[in-house]
Protein backbone atom coordinates (compact mmCIF):
# COMPACT_ATOMS: atom_id res chain seq x y z
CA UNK A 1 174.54 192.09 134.58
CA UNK A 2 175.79 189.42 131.78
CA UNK A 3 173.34 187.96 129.62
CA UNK A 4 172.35 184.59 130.53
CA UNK A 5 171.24 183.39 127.11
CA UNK A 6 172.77 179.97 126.40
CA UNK A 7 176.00 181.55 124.95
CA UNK A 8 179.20 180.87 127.13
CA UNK A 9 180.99 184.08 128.33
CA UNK A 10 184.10 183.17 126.05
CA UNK A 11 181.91 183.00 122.59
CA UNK A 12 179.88 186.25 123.93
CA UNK A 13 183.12 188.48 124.14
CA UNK A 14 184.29 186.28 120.53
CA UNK A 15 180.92 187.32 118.71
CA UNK A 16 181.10 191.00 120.63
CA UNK A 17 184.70 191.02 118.62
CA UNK A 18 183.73 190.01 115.02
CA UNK A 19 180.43 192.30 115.45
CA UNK A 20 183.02 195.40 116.53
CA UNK A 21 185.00 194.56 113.83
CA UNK A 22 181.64 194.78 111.03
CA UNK A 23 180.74 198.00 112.91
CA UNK A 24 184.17 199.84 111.89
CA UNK A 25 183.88 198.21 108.59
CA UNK A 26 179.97 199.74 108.70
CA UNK A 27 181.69 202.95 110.02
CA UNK A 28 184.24 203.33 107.18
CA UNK A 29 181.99 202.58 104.40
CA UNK A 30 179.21 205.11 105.82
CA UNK A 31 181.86 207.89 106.05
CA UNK A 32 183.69 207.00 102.65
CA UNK A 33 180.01 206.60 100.81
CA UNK A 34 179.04 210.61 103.05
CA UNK A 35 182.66 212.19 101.00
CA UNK A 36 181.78 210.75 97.55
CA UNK A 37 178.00 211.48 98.08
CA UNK A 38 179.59 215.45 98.86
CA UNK A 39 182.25 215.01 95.97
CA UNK A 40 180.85 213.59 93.01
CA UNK A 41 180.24 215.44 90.00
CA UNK A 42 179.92 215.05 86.04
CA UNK A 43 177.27 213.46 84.23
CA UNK A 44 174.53 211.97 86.18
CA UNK A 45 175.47 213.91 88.91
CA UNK A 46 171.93 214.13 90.78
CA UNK A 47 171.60 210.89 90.29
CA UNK A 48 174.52 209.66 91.89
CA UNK A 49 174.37 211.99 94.42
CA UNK A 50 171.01 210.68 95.42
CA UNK A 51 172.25 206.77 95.14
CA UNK A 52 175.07 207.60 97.43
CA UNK A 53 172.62 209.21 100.12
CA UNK A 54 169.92 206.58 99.80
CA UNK A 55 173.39 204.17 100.51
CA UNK A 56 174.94 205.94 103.47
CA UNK A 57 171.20 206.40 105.14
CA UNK A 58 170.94 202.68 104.95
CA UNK A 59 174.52 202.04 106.31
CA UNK A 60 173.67 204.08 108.95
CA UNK A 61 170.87 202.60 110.00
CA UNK A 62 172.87 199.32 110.32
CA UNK A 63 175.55 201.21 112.30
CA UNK A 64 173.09 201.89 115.06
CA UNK A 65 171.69 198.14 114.95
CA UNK A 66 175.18 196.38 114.89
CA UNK A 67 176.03 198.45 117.97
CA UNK A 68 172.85 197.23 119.40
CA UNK A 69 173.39 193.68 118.95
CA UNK A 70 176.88 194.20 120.65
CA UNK A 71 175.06 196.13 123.74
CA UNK A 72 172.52 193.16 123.83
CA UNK A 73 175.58 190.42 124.28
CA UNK A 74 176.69 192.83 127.13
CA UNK A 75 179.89 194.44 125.41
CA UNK A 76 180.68 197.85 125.59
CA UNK A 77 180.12 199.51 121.83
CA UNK A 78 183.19 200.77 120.00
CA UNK A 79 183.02 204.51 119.35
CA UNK A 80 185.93 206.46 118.55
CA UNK A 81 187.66 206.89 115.05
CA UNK A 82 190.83 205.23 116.07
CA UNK A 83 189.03 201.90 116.86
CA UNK A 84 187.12 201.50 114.12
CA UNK A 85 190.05 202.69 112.20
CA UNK A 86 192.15 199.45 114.01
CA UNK A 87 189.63 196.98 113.58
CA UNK A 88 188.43 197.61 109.78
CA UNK A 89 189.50 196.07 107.05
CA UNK A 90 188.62 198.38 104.91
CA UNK A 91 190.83 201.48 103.39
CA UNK A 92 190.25 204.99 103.72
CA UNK A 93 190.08 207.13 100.74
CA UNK A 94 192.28 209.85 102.44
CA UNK A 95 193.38 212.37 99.99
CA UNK A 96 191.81 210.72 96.95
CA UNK A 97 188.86 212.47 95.43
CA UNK A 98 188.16 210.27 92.39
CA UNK A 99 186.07 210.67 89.14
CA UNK A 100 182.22 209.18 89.66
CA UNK A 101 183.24 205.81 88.42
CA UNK A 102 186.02 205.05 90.12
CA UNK A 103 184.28 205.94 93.29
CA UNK A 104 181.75 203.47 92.72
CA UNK A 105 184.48 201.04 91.53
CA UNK A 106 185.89 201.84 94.98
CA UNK A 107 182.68 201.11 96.82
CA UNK A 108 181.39 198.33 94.85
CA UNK A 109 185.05 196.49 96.00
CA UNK A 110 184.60 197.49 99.20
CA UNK A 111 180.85 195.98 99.87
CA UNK A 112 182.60 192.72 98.25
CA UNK A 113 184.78 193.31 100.52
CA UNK A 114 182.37 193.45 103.87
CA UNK A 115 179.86 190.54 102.04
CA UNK A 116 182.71 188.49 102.30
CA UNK A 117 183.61 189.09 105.85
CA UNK A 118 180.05 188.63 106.83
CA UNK A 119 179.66 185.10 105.52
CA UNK A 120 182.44 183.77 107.33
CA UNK A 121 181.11 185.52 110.44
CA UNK A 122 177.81 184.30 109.69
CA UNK A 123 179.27 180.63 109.63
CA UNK A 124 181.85 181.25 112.96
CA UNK A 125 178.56 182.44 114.77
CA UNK A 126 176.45 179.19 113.40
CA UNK A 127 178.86 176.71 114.03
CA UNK A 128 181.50 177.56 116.02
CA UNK A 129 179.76 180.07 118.63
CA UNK A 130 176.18 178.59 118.94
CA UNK A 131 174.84 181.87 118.08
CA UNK A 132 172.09 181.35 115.56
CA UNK A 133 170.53 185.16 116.56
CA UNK A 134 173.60 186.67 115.47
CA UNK A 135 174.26 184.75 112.38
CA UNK A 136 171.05 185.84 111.32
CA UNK A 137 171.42 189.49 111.90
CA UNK A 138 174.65 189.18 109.52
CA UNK A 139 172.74 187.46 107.19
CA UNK A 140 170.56 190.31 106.96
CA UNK A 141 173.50 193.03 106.89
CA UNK A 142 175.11 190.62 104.00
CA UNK A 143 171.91 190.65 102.36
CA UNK A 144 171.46 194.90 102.35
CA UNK A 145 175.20 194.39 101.31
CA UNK A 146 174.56 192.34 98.51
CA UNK A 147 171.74 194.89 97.05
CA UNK A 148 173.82 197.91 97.06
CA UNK A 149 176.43 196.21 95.68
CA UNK A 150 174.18 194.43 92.82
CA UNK A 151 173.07 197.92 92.26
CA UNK A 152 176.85 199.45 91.97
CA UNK A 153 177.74 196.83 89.71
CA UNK A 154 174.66 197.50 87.34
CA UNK A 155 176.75 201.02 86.84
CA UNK A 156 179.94 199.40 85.71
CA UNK A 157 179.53 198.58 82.05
């Protein structure tokens, strides 16, 4: 049964897209933050290697809620490797297994990356979609975002 919630079935399947496309940029930073959490080494190891779990744990919380959201518009929730792969706009780190800095360089661009994504969503949703629930669920992904990147950044000197 479609939700009947004010939303017209054209802007449901729209925000259903943008929030699929969030969730395989979610996806991709969970999975790139798991390999450097498993790959990092050098001074401050334990440290880092803590920072990166407290990071993925969070990220994958927000996996299971942005696939929510989706399920509550009445989409079916992306799940395989090769969609999120198709509809992220991140990169993977395939092959690369990079000193401690430059993997936080890496993810530091890469939550830029996503913050950015998520304000325009969060204004398409507002004012083009009519969808004032969703643009404040983004608001709240861009603001976890914004804290692990603020805290990435304080590492770059």
């Amino acid at each position: 049964m479609k939700p009947n919630i004010g939303i017209s079935d054209k802007n449901l399947q729209s925000i259903s897209a943008l929030l699929s496309s969030v969730l395989s940029d979610a996806v991709l930073i969970y999975t790139k933050t798991r390999k450097f959490h498993w790959n990092v080494k050098g001074e401050s190891f334990m440290e880092i290697h803590k920072l990166f779990e407290s990071q993925y744990t969070q990220l994958e919380e927000a996996i299971d809620e942005i696939a929510e959201r989706i399920s509550k518009l009445g989409s079916p929730v992306i799940g395989t490797m090769k969609e999120f792969l198709s509809l992220t706009s991140l990169k993977e780190a395939v092959g690369k297994y990079p000193a401690r800095m430059d993997m936080i360089k890496e993810l530091l661009n890469d939550h830029e990356t996503v913050i950015k994504a998520l304000r325009k969503g969060i204004d398409d949703c507002d004012k083009k979609y009519s969808d004032a629930g969703t643009a404040d669920f983004l608001t709240g992904l861009m603001e976890q975002h914004e804290t692990i990147a603020w805290t990435l950044r304080r590492y770059m000197n």
